[in-house]
Each structure stands twice: as C-alpha cells, then as structure tokens.
N, C-alpha and C. Protein backbone atom coordinates (compact mmCIF):
# COMPACT_ATOMS: atom_id res chain seq x y z
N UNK A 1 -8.53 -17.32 -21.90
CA UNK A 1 -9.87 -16.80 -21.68
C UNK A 1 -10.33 -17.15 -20.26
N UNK A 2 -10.73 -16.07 -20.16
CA UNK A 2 -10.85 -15.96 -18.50
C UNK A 2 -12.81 -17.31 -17.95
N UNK A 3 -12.69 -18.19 -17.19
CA UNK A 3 -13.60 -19.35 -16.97
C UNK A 3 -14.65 -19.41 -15.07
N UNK A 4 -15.73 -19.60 -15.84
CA UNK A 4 -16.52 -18.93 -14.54
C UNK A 4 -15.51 -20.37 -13.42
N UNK A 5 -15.58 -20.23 -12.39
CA UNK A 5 -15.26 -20.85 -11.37
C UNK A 5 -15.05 -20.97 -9.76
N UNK A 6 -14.22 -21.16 -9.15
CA UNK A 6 -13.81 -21.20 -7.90
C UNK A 6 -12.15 -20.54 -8.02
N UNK A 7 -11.66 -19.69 -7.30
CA UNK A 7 -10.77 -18.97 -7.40
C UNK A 7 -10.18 -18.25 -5.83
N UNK A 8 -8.84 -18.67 -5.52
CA UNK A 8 -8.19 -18.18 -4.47
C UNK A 8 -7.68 -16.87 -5.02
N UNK A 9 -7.74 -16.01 -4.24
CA UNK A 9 -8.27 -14.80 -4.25
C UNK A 9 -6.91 -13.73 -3.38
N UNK A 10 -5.78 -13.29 -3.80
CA UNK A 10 -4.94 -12.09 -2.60
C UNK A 10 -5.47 -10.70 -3.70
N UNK A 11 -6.16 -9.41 -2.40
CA UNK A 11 -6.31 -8.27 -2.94
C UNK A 11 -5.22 -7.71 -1.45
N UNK A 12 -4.79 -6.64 -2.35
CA UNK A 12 -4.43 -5.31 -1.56
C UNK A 12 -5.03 -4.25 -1.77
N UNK A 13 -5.65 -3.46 -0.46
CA UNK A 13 -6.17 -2.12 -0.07
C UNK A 13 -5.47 -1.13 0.58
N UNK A 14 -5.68 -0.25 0.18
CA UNK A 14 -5.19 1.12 1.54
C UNK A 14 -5.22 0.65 3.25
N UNK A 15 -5.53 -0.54 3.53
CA UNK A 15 -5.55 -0.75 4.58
C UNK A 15 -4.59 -2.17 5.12
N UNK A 16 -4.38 -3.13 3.79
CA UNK A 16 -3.08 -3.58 4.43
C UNK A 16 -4.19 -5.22 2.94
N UNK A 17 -3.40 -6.05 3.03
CA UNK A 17 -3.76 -7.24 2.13
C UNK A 17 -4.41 -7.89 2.97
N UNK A 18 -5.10 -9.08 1.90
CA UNK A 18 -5.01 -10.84 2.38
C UNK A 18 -5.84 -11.47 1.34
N UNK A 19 -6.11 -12.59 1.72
CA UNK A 19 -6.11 -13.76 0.91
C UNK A 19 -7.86 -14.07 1.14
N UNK A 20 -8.41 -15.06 0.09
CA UNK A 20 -9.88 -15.33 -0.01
C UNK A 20 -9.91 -16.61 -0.75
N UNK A 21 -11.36 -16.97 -0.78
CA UNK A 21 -11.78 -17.74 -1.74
C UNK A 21 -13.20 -16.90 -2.64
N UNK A 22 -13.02 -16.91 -4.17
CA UNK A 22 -14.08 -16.07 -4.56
C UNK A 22 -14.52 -17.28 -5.90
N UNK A 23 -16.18 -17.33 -5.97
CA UNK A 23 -16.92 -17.81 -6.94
C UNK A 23 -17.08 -17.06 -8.02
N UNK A 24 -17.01 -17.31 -9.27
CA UNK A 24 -17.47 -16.43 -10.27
C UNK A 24 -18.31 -17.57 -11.52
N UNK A 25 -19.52 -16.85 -11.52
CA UNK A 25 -20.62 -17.44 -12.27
C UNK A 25 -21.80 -16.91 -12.80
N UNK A 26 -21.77 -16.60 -14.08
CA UNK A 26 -22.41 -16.30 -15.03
C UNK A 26 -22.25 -14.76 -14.53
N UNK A 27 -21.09 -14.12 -14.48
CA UNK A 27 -20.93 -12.30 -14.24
C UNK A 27 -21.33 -12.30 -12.56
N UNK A 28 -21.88 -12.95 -12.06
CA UNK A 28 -22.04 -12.66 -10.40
C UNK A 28 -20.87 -13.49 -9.33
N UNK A 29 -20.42 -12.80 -8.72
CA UNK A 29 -19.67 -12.67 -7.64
C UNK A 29 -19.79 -12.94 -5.90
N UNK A 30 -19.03 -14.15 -5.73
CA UNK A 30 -19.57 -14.66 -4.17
C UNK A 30 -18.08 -14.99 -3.39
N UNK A 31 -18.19 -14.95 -2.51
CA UNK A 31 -16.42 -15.79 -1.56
C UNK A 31 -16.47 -15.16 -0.85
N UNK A 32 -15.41 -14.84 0.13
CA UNK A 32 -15.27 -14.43 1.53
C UNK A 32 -13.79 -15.19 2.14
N UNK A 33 -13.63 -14.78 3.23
CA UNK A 33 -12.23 -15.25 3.95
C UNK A 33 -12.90 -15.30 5.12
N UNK A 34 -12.23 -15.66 6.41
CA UNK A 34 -12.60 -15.87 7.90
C UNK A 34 -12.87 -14.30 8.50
N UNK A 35 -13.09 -13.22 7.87
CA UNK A 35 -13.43 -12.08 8.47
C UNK A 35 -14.72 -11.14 7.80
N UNK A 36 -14.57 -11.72 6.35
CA UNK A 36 -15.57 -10.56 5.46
C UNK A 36 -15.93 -11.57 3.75
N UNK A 37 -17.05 -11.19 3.92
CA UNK A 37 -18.30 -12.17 2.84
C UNK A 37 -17.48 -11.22 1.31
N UNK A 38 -17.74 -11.71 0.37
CA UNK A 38 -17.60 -10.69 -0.50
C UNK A 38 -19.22 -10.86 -2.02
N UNK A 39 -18.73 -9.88 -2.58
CA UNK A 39 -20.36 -10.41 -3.14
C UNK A 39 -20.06 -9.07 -4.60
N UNK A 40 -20.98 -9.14 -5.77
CA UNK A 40 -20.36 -8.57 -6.77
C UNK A 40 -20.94 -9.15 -7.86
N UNK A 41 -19.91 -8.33 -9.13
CA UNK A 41 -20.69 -8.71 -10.21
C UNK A 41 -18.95 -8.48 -10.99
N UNK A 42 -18.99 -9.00 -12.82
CA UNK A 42 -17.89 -8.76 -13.19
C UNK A 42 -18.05 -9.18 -14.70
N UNK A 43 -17.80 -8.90 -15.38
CA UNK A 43 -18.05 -8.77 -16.87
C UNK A 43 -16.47 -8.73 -18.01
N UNK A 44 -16.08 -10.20 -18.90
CA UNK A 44 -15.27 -10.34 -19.29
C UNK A 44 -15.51 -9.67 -20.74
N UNK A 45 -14.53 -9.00 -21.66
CA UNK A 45 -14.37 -8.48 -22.69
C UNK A 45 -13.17 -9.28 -23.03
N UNK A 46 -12.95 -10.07 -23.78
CA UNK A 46 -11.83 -10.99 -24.10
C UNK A 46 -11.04 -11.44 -23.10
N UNK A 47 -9.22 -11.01 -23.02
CA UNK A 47 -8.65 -11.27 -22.11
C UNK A 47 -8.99 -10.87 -20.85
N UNK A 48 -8.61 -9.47 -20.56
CA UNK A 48 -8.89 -8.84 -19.39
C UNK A 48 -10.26 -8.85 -18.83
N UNK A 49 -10.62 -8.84 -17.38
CA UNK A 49 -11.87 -8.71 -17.12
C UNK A 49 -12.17 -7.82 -16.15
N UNK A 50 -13.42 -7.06 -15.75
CA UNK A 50 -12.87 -6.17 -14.80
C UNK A 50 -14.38 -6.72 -13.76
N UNK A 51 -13.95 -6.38 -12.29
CA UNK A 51 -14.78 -6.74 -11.27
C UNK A 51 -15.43 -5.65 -10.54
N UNK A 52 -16.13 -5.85 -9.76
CA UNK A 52 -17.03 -5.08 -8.73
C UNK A 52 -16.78 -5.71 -7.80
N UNK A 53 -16.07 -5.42 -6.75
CA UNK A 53 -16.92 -6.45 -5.41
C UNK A 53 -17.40 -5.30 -4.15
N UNK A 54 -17.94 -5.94 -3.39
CA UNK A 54 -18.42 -5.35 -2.29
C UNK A 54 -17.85 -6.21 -1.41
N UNK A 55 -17.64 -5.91 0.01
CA UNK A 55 -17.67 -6.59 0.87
C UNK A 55 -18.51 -6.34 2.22
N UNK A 56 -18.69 -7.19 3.07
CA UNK A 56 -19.34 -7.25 4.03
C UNK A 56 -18.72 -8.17 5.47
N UNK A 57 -17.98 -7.40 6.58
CA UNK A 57 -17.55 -7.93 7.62
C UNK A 57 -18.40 -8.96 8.46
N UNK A 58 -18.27 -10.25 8.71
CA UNK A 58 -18.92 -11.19 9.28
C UNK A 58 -18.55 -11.86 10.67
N UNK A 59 -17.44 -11.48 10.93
CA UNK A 59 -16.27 -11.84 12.13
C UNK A 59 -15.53 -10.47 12.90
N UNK A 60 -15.31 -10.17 14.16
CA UNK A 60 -14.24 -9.79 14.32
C UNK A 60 -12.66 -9.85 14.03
N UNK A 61 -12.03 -9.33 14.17
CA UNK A 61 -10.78 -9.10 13.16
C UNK A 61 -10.38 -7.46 12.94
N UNK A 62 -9.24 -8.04 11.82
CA UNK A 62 -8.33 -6.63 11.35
C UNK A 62 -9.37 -5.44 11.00
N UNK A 63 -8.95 -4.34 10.59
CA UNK A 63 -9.49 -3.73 10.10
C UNK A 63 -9.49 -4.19 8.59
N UNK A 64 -10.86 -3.58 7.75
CA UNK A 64 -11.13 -4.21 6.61
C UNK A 64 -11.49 -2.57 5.44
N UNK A 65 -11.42 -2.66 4.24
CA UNK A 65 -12.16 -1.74 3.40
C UNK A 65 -13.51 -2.04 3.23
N UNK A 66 -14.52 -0.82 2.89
CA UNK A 66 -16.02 -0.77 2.78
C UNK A 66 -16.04 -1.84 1.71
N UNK A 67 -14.94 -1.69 0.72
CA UNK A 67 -15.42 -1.93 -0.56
C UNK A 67 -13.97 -1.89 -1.57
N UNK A 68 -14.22 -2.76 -2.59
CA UNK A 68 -13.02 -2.11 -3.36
C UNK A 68 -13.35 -2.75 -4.67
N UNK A 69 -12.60 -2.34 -5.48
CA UNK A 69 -12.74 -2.39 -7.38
C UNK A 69 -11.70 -3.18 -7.79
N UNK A 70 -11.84 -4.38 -8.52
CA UNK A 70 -10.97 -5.22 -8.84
C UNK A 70 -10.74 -4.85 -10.77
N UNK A 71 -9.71 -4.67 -11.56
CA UNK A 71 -9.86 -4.38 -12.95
C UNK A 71 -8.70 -5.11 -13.52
C-alpha cells in the first residue's frame, strides 16, 4: 500500500528523462530537481495510484515538458 512521504523520483518525457525528489501528503504533491519545482495532486485506489503533476522551470538548463501525467 502505497504511504504519503518523501520519494526519489526518475520520469521520462518526449523530451528526454531525469531524476527528482517528490513529497506526497494527504493527495497533494510537492518536489522539484535543480531545474523545475513540481507541484500536483494524486489519489490512491488500493495498489496502484495515479498522479497529476505540473511542473514549473526555476533554473536555467535542459529543455523541460509543460507538464506531464504520472499513472
């Protein structure tokens, strides 16, 4: 069963991967890496859980996605 917490984080996008740190607590969504904040919401149904995040660029750097869907 999936547990609110602190969580290292690799997504891949249409634009290439990487790695994070993401909070999850009480369904809301926080973390970021050295280039882009992330922020969200996410709702567990037993095992599987599915996410929202948004992101938001804070640094120069790679290119990044607007946004992407974690499930």
């Amino acid at each position: 069963m999936f547990k609110d917490g602190i969580y290292s984080a690799w997504f891949k996008t249409p634009r290439g991967e990487g790695t994070g740190i993401v909070h999850f607590q009480d369904g809301r969504i926080s973390g970021g890496d050295s280039i882009v904040s992330y922020s969200g919401s996410y709702d567990v149904a037993g095992d599987p859980f599915t996410a929202t995040v948004v992101t938001e660029r804070h640094a120069e750097g790679h290119a990044t996605s607007a946004s992407m869907s974690l499930s």
